[in-house]
N, C-alpha and C. Protein backbone atom coordinates (compact mmCIF):
# COMPACT_ATOMS: atom_id res chain seq x y z
N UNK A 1 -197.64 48.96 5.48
CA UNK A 1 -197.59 48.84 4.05
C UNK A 1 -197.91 50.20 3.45
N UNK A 2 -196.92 50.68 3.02
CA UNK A 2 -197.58 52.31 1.74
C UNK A 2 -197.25 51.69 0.45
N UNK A 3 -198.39 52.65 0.18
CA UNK A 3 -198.42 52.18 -1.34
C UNK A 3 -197.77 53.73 -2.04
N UNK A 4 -197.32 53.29 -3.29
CA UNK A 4 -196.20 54.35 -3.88
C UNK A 4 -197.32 55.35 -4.57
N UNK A 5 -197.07 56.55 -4.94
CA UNK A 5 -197.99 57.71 -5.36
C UNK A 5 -197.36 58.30 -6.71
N UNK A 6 -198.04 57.96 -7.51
CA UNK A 6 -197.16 59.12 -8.15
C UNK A 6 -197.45 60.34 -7.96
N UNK A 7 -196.47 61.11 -7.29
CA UNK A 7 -196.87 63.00 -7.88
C UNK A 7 -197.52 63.72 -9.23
N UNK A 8 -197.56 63.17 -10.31
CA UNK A 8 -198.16 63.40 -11.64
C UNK A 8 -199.63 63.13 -11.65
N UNK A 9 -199.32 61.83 -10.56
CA UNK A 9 -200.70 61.43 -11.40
C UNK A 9 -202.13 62.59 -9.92
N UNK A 10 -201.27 62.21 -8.86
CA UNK A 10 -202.19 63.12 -8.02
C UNK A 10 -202.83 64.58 -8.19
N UNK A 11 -201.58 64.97 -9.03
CA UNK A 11 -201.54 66.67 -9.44
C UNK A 11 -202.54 66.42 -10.43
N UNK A 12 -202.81 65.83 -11.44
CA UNK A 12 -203.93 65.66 -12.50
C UNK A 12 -205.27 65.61 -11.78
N UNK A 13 -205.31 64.54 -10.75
CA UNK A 13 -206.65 64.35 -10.15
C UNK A 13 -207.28 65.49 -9.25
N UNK A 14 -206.21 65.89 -8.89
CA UNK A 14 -206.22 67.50 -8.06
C UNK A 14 -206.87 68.40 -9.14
N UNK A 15 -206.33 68.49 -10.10
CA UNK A 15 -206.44 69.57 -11.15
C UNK A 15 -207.88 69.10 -11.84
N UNK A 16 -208.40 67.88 -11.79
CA UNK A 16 -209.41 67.87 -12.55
C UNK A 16 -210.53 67.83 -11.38
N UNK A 17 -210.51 67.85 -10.02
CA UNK A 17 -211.18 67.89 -8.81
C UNK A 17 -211.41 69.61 -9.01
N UNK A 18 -210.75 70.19 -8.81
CA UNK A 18 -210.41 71.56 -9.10
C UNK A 18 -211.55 72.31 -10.22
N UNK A 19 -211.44 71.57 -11.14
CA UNK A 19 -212.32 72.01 -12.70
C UNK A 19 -213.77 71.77 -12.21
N UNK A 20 -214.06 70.51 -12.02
CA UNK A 20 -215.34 69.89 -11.37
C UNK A 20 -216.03 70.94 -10.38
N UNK A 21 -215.39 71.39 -9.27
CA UNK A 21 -215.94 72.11 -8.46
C UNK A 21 -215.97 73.52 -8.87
N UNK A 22 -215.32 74.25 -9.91
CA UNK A 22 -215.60 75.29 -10.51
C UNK A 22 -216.55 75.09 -11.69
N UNK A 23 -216.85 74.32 -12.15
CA UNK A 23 -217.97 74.35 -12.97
C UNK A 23 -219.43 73.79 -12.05
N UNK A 24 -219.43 73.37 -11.18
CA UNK A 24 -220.59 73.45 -9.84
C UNK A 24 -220.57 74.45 -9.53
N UNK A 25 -219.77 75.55 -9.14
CA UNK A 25 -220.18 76.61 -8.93
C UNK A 25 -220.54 77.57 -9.77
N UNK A 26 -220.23 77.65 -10.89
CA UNK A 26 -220.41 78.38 -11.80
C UNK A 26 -222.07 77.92 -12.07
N UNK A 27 -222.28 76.50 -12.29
CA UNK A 27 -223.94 75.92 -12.60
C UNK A 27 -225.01 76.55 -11.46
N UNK A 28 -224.19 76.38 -10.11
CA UNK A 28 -225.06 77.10 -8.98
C UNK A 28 -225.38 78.83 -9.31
N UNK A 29 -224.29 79.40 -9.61
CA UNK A 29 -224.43 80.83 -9.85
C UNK A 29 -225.56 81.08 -11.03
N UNK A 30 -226.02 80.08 -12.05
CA UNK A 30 -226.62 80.24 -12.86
C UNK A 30 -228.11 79.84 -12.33
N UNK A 31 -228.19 78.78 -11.91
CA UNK A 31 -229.03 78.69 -11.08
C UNK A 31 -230.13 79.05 -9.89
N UNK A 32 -229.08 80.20 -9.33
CA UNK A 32 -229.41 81.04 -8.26
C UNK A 32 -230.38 82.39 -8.97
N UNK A 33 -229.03 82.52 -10.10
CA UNK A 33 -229.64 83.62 -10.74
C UNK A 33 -231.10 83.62 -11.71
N UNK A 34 -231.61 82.36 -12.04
CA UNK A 34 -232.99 81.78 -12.87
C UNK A 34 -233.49 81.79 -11.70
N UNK A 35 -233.53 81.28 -10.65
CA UNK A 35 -234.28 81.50 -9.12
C UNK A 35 -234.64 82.77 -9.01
N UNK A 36 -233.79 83.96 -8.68
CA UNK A 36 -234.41 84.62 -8.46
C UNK A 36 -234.71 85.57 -9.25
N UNK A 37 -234.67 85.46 -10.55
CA UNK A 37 -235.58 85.72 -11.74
C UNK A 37 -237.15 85.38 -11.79
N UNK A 38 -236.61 84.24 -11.49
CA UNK A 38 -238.31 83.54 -11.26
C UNK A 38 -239.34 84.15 -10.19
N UNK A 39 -238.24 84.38 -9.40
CA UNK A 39 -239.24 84.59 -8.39
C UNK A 39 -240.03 86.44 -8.37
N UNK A 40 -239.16 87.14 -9.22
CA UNK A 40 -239.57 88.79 -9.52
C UNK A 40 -240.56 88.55 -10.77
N UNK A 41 -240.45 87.48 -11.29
CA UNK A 41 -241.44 87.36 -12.15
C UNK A 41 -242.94 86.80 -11.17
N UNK A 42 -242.58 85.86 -10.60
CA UNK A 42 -243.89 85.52 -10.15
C UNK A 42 -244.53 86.57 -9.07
N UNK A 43 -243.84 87.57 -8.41
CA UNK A 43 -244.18 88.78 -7.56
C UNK A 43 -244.93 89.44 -8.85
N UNK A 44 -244.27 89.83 -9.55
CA UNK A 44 -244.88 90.83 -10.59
C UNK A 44 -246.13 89.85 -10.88
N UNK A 45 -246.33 88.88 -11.27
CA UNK A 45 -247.55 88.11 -12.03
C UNK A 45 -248.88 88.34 -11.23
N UNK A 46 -248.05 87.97 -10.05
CA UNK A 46 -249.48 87.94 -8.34
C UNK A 46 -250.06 89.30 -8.41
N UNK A 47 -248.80 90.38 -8.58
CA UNK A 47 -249.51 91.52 -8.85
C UNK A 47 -250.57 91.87 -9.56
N UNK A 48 -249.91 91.40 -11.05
CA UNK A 48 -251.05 91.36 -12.05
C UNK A 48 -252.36 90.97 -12.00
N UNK A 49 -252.34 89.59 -11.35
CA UNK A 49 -253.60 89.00 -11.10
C UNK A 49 -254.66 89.84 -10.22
N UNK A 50 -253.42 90.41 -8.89
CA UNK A 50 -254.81 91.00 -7.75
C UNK A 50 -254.88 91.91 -8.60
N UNK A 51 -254.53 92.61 -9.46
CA UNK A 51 -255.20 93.85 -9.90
C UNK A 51 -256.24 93.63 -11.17
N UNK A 52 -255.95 92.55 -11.60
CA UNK A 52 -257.02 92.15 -12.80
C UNK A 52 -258.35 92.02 -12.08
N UNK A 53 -257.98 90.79 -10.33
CA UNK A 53 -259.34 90.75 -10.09
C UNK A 53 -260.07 91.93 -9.56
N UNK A 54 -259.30 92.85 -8.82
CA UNK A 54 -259.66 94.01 -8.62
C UNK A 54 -260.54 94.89 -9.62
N UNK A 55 -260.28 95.00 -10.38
CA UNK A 55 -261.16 95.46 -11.97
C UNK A 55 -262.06 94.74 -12.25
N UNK A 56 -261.81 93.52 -11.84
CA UNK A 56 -263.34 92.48 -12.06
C UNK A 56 -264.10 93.08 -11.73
N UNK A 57 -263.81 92.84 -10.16
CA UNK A 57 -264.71 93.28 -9.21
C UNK A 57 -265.28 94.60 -9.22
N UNK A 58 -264.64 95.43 -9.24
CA UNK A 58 -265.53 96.78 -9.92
C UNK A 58 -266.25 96.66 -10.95
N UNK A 59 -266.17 96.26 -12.11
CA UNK A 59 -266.67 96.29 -12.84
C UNK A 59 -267.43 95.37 -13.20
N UNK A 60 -268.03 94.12 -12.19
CA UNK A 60 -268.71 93.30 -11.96
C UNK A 60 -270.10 93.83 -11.37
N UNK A 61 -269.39 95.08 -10.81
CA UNK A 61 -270.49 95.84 -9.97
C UNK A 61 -271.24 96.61 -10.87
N UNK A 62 -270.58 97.35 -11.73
CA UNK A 62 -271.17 98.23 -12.63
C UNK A 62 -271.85 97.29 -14.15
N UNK A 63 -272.16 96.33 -14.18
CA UNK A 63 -272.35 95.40 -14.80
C UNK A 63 -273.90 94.67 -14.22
N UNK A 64 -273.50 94.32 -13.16
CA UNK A 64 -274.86 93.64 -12.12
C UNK A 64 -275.52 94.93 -11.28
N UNK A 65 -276.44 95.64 -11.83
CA UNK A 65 -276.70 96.17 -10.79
C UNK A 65 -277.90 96.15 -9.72
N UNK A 66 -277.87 96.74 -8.68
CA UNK A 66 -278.87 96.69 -8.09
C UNK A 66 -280.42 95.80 -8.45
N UNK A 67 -280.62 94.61 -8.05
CA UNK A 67 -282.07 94.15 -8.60
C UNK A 67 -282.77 94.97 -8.00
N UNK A 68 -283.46 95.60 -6.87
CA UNK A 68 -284.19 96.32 -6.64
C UNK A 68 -284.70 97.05 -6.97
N UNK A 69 -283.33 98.21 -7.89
CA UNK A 69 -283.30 99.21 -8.66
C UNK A 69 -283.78 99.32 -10.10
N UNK A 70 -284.03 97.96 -10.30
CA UNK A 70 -284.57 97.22 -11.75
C UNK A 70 -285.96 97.25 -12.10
N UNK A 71 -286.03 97.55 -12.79
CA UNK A 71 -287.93 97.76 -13.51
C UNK A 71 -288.55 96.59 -13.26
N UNK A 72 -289.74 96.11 -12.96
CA UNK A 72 -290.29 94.88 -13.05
C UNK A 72 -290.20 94.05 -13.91
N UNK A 73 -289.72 93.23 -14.58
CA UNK A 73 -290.37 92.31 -15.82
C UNK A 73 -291.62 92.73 -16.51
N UNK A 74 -292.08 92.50 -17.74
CA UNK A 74 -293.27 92.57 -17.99
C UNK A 74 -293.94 91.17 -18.04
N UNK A 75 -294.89 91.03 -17.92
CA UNK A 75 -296.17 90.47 -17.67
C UNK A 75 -296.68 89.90 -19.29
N UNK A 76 -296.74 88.32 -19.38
CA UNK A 76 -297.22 87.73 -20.52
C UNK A 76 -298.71 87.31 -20.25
């Protein structure tokens, strides 16, 4: 048993199969490209951070210093 085809109508479904998978790729290309946007952003951010805490930390030091080095309390 075959069943009859039209040529018109296949060429349409072709043609709109066709559109479909070029606009998936085109969404992927956009996609790819916010990816790895994202991801030079979040390198740069990590950066930011170790170097913020880095400055903490120094300057956590120069902030707290030495108890030893500290005068006694006075006496009530």
């Amino acid at each position: 048993m075959s069943i009859a085809v039209d040529p018109a109508q296949l060429e349409g479904r072709v043609a709109e199969l066709e559109m479909r998978v070029t606009f998936q790729e085109h969404a992927l290309a956009e996609l790819s490209d916010a990816l790895a946007a994202s991801r030079v952003e979040a390198a740069r951010n990590a950066e930011l951070l170790r170097r913020a805490l880095d400055e903490l930390k120094q300057s956590r030091g120069e902030f707290f210093a030495d108890p030893a080095s500290e005068p006694p309390p006075p006496h009530y």
